[in-house]
PDB file of N, CA and C in Angstrom:
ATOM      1  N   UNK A   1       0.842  -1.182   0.000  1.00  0.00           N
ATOM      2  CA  UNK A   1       0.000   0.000   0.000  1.00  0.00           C
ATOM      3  C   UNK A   1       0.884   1.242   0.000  1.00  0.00           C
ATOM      4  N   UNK A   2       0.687   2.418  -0.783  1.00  0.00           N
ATOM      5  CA  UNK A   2       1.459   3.382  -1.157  1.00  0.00           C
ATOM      6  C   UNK A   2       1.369   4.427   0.076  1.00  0.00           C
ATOM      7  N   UNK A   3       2.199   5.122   0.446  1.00  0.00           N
ATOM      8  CA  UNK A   3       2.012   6.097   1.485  1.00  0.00           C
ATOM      9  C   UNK A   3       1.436   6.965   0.959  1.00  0.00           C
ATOM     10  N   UNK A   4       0.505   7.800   1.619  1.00  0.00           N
ATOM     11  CA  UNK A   4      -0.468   9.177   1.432  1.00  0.00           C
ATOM     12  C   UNK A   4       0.472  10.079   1.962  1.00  0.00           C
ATOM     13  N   UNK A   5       0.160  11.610   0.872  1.00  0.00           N
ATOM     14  CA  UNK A   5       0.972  12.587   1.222  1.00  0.00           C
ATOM     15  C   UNK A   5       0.235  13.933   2.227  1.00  0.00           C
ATOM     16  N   UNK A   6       0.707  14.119   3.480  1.00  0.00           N
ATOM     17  CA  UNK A   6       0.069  14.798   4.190  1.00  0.00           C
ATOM     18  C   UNK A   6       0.067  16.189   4.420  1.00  0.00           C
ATOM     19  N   UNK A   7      -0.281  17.010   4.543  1.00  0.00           N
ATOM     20  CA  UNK A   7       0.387  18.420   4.504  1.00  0.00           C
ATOM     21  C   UNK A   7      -0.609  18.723   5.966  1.00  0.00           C
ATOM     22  N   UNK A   8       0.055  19.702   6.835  1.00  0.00           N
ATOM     23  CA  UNK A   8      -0.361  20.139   7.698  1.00  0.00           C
ATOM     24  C   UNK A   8       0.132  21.703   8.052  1.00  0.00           C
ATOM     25  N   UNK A   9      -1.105  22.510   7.935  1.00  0.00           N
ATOM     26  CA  UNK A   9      -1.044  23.595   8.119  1.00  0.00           C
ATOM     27  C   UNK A   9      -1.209  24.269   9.420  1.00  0.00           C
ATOM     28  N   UNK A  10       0.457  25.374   9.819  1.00  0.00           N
ATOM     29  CA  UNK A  10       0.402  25.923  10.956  1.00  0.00           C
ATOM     30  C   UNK A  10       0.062  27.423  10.855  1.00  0.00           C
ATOM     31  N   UNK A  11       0.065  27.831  11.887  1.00  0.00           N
ATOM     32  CA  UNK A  11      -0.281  29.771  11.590  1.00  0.00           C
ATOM     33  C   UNK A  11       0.873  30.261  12.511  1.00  0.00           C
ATOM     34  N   UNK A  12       1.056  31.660  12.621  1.00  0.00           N
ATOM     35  CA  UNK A  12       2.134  32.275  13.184  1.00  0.00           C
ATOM     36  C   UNK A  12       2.336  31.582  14.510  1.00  0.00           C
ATOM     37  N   UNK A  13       3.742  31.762  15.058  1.00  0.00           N
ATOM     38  CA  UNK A  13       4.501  32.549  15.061  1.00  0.00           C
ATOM     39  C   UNK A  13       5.755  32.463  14.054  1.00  0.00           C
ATOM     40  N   UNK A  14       6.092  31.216  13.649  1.00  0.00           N
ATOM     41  CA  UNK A  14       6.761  31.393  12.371  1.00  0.00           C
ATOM     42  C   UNK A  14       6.488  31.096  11.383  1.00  0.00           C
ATOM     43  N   UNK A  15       7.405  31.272  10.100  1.00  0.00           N
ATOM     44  CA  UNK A  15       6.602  31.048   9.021  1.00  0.00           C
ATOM     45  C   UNK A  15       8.026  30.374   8.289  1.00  0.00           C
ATOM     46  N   UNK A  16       7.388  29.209   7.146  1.00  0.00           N
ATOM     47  CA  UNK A  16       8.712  28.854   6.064  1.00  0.00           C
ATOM     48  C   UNK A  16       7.482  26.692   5.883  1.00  0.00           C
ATOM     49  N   UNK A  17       8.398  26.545   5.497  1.00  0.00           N
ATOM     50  CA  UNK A  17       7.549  25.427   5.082  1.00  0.00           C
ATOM     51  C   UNK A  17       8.575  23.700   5.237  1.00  0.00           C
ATOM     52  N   UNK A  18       8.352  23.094   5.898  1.00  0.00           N
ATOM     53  CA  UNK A  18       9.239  22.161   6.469  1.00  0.00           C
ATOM     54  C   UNK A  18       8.612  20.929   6.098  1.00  0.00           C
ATOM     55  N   UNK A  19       9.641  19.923   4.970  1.00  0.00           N
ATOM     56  CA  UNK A  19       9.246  18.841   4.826  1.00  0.00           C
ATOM     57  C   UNK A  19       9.673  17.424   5.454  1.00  0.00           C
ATOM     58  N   UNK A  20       9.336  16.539   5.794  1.00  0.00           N
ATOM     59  CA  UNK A  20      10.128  15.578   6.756  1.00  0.00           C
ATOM     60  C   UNK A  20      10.565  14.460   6.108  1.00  0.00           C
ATOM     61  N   UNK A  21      10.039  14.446   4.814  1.00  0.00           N
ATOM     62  CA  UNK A  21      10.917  13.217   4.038  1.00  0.00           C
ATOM     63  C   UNK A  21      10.187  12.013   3.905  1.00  0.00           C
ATOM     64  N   UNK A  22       9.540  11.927   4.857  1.00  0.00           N
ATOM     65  CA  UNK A  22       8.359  11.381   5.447  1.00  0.00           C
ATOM     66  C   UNK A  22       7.431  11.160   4.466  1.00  0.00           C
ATOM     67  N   UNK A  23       6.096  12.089   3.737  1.00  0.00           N
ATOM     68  CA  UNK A  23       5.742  12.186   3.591  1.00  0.00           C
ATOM     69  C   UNK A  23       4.461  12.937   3.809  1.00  0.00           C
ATOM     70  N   UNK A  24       5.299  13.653   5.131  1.00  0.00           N
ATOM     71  CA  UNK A  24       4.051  15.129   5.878  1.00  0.00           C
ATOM     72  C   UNK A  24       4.794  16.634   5.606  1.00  0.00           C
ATOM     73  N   UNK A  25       4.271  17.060   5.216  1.00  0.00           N
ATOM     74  CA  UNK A  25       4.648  18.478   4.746  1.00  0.00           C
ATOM     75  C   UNK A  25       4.182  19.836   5.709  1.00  0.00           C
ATOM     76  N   UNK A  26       4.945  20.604   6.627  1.00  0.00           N
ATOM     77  CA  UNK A  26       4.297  21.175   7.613  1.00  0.00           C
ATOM     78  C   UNK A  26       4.295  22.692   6.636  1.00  0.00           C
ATOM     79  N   UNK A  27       3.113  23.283   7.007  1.00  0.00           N
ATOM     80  CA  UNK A  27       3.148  24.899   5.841  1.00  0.00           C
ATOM     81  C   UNK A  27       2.760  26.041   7.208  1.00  0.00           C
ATOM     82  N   UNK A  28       3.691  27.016   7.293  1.00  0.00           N
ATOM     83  CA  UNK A  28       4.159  27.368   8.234  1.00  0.00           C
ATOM     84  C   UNK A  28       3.659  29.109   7.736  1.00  0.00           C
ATOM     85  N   UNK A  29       2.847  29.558   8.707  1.00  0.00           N
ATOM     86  CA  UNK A  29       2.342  30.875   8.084  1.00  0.00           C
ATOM     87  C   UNK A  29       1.052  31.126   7.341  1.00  0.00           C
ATOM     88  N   UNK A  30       0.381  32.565   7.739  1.00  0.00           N
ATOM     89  CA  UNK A  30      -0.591  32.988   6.832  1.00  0.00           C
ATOM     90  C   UNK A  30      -1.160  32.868   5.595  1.00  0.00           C
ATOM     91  N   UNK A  31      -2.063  32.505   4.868  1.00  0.00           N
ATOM     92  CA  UNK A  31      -2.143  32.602   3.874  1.00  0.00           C
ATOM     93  C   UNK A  31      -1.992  33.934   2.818  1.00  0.00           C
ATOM     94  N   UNK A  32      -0.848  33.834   1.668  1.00  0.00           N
ATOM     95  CA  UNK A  32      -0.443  35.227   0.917  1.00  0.00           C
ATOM     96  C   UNK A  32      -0.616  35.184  -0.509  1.00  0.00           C
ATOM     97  N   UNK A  33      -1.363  34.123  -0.826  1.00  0.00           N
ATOM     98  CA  UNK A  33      -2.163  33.781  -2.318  1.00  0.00           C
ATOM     99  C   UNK A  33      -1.072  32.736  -3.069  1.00  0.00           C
ATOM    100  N   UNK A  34       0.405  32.630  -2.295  1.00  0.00           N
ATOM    101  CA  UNK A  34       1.431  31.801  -2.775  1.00  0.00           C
ATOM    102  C   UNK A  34       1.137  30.416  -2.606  1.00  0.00           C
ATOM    103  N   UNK A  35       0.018  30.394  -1.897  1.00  0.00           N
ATOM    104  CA  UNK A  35       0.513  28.787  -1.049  1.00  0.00           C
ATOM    105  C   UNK A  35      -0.484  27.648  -2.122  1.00  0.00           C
ATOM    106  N   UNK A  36      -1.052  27.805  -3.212  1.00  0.00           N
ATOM    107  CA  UNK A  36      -1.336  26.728  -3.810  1.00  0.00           C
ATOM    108  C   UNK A  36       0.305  26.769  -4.749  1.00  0.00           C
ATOM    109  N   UNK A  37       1.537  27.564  -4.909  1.00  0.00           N
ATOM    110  CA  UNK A  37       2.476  27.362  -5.693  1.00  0.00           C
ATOM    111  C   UNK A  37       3.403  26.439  -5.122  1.00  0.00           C
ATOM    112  N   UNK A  38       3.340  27.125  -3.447  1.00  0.00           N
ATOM    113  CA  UNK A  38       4.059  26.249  -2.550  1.00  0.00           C
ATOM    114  C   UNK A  38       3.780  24.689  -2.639  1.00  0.00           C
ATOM    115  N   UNK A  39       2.194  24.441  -2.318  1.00  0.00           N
ATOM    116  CA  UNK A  39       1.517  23.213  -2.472  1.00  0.00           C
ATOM    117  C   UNK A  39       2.297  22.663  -3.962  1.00  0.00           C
ATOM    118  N   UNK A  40       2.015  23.291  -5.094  1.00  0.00           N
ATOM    119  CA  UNK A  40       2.662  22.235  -5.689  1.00  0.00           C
ATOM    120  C   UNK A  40       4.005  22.021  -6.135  1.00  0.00           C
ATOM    121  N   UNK A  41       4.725  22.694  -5.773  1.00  0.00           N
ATOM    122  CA  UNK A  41       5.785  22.332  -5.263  1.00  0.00           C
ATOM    123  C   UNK A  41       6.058  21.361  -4.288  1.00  0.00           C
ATOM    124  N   UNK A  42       5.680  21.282  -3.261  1.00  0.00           N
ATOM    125  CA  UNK A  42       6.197  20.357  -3.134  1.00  0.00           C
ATOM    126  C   UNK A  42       5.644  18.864  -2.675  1.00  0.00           C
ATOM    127  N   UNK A  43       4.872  19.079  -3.570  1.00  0.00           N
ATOM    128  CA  UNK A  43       3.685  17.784  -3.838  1.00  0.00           C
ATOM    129  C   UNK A  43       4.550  17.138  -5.070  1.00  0.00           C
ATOM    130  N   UNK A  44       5.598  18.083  -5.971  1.00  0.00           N
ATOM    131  CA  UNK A  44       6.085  17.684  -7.184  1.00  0.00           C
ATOM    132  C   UNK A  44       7.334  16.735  -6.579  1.00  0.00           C
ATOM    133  N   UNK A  45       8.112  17.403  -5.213  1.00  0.00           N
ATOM    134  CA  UNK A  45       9.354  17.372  -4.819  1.00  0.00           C
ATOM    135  C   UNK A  45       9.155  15.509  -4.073  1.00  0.00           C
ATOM    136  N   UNK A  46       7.791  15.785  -3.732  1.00  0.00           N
ATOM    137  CA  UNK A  46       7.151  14.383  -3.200  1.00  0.00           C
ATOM    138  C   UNK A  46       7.008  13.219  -4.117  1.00  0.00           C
ATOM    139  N   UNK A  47       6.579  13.081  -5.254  1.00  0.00           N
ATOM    140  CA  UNK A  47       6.080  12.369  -6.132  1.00  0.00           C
ATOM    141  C   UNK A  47       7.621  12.279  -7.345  1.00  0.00           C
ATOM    142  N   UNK A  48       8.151  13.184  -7.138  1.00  0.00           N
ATOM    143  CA  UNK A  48       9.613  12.540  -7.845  1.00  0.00           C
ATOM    144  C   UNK A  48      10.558  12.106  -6.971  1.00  0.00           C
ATOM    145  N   UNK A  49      10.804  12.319  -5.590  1.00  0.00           N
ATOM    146  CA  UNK A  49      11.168  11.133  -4.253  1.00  0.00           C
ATOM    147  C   UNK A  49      10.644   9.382  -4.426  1.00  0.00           C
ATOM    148  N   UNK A  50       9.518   9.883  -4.617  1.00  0.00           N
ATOM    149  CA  UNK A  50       8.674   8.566  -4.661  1.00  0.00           C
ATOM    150  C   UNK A  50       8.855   7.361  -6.229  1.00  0.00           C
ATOM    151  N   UNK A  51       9.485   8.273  -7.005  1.00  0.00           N
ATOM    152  CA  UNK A  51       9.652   7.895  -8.136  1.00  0.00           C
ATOM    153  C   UNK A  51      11.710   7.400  -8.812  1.00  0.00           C
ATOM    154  N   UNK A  52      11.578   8.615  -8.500  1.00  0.00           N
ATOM    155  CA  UNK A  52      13.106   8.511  -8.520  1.00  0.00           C
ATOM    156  C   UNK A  52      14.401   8.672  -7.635  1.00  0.00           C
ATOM    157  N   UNK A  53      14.003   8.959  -6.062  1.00  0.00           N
ATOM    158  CA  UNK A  53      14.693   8.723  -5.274  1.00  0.00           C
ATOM    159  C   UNK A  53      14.895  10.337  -4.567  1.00  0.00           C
ATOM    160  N   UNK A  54      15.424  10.027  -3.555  1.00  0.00           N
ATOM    161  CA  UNK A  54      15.675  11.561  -2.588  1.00  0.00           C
ATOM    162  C   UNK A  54      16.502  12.995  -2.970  1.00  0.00           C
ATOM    163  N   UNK A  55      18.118  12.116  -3.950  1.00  0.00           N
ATOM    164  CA  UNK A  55      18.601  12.380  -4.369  1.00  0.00           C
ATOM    165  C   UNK A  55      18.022  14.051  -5.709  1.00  0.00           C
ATOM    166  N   UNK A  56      17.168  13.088  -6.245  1.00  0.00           N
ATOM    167  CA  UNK A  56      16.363  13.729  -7.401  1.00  0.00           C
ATOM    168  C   UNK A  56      15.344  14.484  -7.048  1.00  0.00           C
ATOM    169  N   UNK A  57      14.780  14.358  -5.951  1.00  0.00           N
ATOM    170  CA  UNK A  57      13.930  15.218  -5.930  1.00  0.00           C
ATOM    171  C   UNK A  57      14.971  16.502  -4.916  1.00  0.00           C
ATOM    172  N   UNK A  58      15.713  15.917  -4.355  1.00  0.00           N
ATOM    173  CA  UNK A  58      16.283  17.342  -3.637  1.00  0.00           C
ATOM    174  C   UNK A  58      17.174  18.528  -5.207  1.00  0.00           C
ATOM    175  N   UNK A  59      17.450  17.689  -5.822  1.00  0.00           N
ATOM    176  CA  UNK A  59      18.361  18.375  -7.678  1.00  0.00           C
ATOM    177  C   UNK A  59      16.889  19.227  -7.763  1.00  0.00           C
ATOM    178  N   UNK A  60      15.563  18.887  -7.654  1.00  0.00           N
ATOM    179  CA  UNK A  60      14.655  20.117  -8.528  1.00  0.00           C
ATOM    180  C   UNK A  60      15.113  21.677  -7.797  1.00  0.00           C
ATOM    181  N   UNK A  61      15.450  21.748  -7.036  1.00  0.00           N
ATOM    182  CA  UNK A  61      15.717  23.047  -6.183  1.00  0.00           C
ATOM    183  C   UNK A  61      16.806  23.480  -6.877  1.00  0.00           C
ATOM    184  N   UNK A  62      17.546  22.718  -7.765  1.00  0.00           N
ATOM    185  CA  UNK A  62      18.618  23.313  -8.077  1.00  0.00           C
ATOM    186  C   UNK A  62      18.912  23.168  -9.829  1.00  0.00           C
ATOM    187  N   UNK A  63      17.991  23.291 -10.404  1.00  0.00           N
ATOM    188  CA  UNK A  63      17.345  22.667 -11.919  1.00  0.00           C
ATOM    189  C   UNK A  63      17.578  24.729 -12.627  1.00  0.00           C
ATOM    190  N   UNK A  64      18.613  24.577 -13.263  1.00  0.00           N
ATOM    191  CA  UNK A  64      18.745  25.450 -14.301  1.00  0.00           C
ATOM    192  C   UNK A  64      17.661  26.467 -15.368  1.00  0.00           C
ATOM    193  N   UNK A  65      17.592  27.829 -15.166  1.00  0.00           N
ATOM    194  CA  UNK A  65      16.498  28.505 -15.636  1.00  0.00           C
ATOM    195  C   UNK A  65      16.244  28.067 -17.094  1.00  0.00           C
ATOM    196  N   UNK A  66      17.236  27.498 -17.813  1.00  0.00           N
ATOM    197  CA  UNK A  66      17.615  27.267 -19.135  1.00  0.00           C
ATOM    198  C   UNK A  66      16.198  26.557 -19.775  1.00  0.00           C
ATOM    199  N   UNK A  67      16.367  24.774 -18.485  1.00  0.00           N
ATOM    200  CA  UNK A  67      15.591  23.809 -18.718  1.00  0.00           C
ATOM    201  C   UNK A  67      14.052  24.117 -18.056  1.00  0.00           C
ATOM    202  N   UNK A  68      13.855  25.318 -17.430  1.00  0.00           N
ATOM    203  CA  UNK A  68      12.813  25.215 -17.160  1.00  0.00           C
ATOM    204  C   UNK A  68      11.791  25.863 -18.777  1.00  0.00           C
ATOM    205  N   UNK A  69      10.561  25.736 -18.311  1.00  0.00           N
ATOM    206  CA  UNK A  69       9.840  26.175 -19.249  1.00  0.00           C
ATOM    207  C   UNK A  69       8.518  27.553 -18.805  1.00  0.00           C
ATOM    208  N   UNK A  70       8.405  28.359 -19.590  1.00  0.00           N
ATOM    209  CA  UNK A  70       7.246  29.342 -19.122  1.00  0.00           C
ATOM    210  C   UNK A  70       6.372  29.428 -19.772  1.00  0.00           C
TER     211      UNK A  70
END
């Protein structure tokens, strides 16, 4: 059975977004209209872990403006 991906949302006093590797995603702070970008982010960072390893999903953070697309 596949693990479910969890996200759990906190409110102040700090703010930033902390993932555990795990598969629970803590989202840290107010809502500022960013946080469905955040969400998929790293719902993406989750599902290429799950696919291709830790390694690879930690490289998207560091993926060249070149190869991205707009």
């Amino acid at each position: 059975m596949a693990k479910q991906l969890q996200f759990h949302f906190c409110f102040p006093p700090i703010y930033g977004i902390y993932d555990t590797g795990e598969g629970a995603i803590y989202i840290f702070g107010d809502h500022d209209g960013e946080t469905e970008d955040v969400l998929s982010h790293e719902v993406l960072h989750w599902v290429v872990q799950k696919t291709a390893g830790k390694n690879a999903s930690l490289d998207l953070d560091n993926i060249t403006p070149e190869w991205l697309r707009t």
